[in-house]
N, C-alpha and C. Protein backbone atom coordinates (compact mmCIF):
# COMPACT_ATOMS: atom_id res chain seq x y z
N UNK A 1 0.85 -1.17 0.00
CA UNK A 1 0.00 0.00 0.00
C UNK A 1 0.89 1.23 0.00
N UNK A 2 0.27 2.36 -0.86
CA UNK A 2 1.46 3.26 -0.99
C UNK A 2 0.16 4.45 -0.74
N UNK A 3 0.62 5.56 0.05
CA UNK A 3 -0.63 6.86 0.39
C UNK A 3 0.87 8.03 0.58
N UNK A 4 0.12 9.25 0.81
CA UNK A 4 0.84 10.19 1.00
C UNK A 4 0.37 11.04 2.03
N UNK A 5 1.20 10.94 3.02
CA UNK A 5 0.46 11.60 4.24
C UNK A 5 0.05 13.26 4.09
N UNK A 6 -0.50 14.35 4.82
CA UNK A 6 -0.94 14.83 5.29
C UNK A 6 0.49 16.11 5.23
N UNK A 7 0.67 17.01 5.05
CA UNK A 7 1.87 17.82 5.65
C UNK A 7 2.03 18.21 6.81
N UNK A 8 2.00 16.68 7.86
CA UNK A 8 2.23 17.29 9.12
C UNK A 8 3.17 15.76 10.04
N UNK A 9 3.78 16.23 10.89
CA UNK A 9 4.33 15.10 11.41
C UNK A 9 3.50 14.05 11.79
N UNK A 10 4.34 12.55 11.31
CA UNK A 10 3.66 11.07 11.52
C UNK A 10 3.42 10.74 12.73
N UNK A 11 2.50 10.62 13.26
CA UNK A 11 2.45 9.73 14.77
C UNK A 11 2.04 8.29 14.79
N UNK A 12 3.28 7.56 14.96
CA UNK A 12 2.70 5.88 15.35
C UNK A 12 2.26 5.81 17.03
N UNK A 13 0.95 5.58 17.04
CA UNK A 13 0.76 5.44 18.62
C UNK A 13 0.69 3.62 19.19
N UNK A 14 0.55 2.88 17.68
CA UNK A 14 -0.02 1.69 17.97
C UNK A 14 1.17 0.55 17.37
N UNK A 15 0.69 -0.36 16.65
CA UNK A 15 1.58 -1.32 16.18
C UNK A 15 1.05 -1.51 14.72
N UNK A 16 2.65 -1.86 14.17
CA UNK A 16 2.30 -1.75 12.48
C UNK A 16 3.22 -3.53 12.31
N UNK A 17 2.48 -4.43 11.36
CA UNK A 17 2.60 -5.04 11.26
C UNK A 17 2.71 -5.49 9.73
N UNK A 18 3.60 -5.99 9.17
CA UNK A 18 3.53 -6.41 7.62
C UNK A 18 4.56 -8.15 7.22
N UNK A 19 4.39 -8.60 6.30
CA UNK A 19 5.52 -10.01 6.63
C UNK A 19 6.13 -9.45 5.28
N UNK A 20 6.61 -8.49 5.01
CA UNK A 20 7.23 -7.42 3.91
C UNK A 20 7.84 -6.22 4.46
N UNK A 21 8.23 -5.26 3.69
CA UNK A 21 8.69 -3.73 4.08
C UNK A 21 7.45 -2.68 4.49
N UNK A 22 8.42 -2.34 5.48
CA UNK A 22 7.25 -0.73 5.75
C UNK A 22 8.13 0.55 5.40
N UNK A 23 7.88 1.01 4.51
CA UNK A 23 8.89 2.67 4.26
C UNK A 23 7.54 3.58 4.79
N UNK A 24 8.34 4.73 5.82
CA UNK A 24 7.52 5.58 6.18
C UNK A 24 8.52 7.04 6.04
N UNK A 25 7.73 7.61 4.85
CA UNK A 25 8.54 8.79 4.39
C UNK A 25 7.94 10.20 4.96
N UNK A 26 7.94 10.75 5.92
CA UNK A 26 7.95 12.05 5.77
C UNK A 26 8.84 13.31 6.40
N UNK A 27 8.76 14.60 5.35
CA UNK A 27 9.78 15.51 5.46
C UNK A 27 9.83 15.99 6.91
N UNK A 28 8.24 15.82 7.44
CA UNK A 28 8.27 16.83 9.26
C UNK A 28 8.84 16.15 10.05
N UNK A 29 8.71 14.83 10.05
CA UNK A 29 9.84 13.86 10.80
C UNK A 29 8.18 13.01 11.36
N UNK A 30 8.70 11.66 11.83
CA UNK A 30 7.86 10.97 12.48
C UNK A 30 8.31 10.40 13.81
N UNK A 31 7.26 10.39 14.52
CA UNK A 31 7.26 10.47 16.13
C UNK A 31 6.74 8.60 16.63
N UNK A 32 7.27 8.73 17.28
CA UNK A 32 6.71 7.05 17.84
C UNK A 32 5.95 7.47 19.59
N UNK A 33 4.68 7.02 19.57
CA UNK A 33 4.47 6.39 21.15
C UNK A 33 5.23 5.75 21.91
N UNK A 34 4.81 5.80 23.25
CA UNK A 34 6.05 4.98 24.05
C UNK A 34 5.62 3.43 24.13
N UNK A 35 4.33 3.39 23.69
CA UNK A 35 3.77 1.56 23.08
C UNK A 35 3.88 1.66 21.79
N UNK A 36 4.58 1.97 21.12
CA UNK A 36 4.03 1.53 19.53
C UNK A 36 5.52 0.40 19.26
N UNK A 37 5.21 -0.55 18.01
CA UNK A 37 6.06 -1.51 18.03
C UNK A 37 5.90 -1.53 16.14
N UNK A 38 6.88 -2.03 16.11
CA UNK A 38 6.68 -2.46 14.09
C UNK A 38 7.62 -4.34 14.29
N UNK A 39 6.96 -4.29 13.13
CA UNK A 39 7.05 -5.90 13.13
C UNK A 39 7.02 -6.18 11.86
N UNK A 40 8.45 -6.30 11.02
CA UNK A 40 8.20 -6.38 9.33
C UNK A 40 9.54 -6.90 9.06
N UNK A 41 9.72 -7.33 8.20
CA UNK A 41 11.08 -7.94 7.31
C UNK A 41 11.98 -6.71 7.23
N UNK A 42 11.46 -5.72 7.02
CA UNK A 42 12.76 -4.66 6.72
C UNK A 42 11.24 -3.27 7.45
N UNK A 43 12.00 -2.47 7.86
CA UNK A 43 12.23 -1.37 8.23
C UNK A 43 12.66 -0.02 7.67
N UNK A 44 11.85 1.19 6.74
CA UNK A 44 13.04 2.63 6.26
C UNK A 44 12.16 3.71 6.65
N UNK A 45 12.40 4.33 7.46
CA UNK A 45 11.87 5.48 8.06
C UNK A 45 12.70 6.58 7.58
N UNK A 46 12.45 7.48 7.09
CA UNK A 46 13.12 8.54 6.71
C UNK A 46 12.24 10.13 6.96
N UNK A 47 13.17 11.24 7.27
CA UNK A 47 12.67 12.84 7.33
C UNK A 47 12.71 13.44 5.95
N UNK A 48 12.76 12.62 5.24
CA UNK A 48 13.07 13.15 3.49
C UNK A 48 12.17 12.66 2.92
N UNK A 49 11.28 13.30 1.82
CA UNK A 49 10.73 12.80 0.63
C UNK A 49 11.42 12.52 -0.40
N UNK A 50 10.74 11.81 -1.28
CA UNK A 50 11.51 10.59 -2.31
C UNK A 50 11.07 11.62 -3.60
């Protein structure tokens, strides 16, 4: 699944789950909860757009 967020910083509050990649791109930067968890084959978080 591919979307384009919002122009505002990402908040994961919960858990993201995939048995594949999660890329989470945005320029404001993204924030994690102090429960949130990811669970995926690969991992790319970036403050840059592509």
């Amino acid at each position: 699944m591919a979307g384009r967020a919002c122009p505002a910083t990402t908040h994961i509050l919960g858990n993201l789950r995939a048995n594949s990649q999660i890329f989470v791109l945005n320029r404001n930067s993204v924030l994690f909860g102090s429960t949130a968890q990811v669970h995926a084959a690969a991992w790319v978080q970036a403050s840059w757009a592509l």
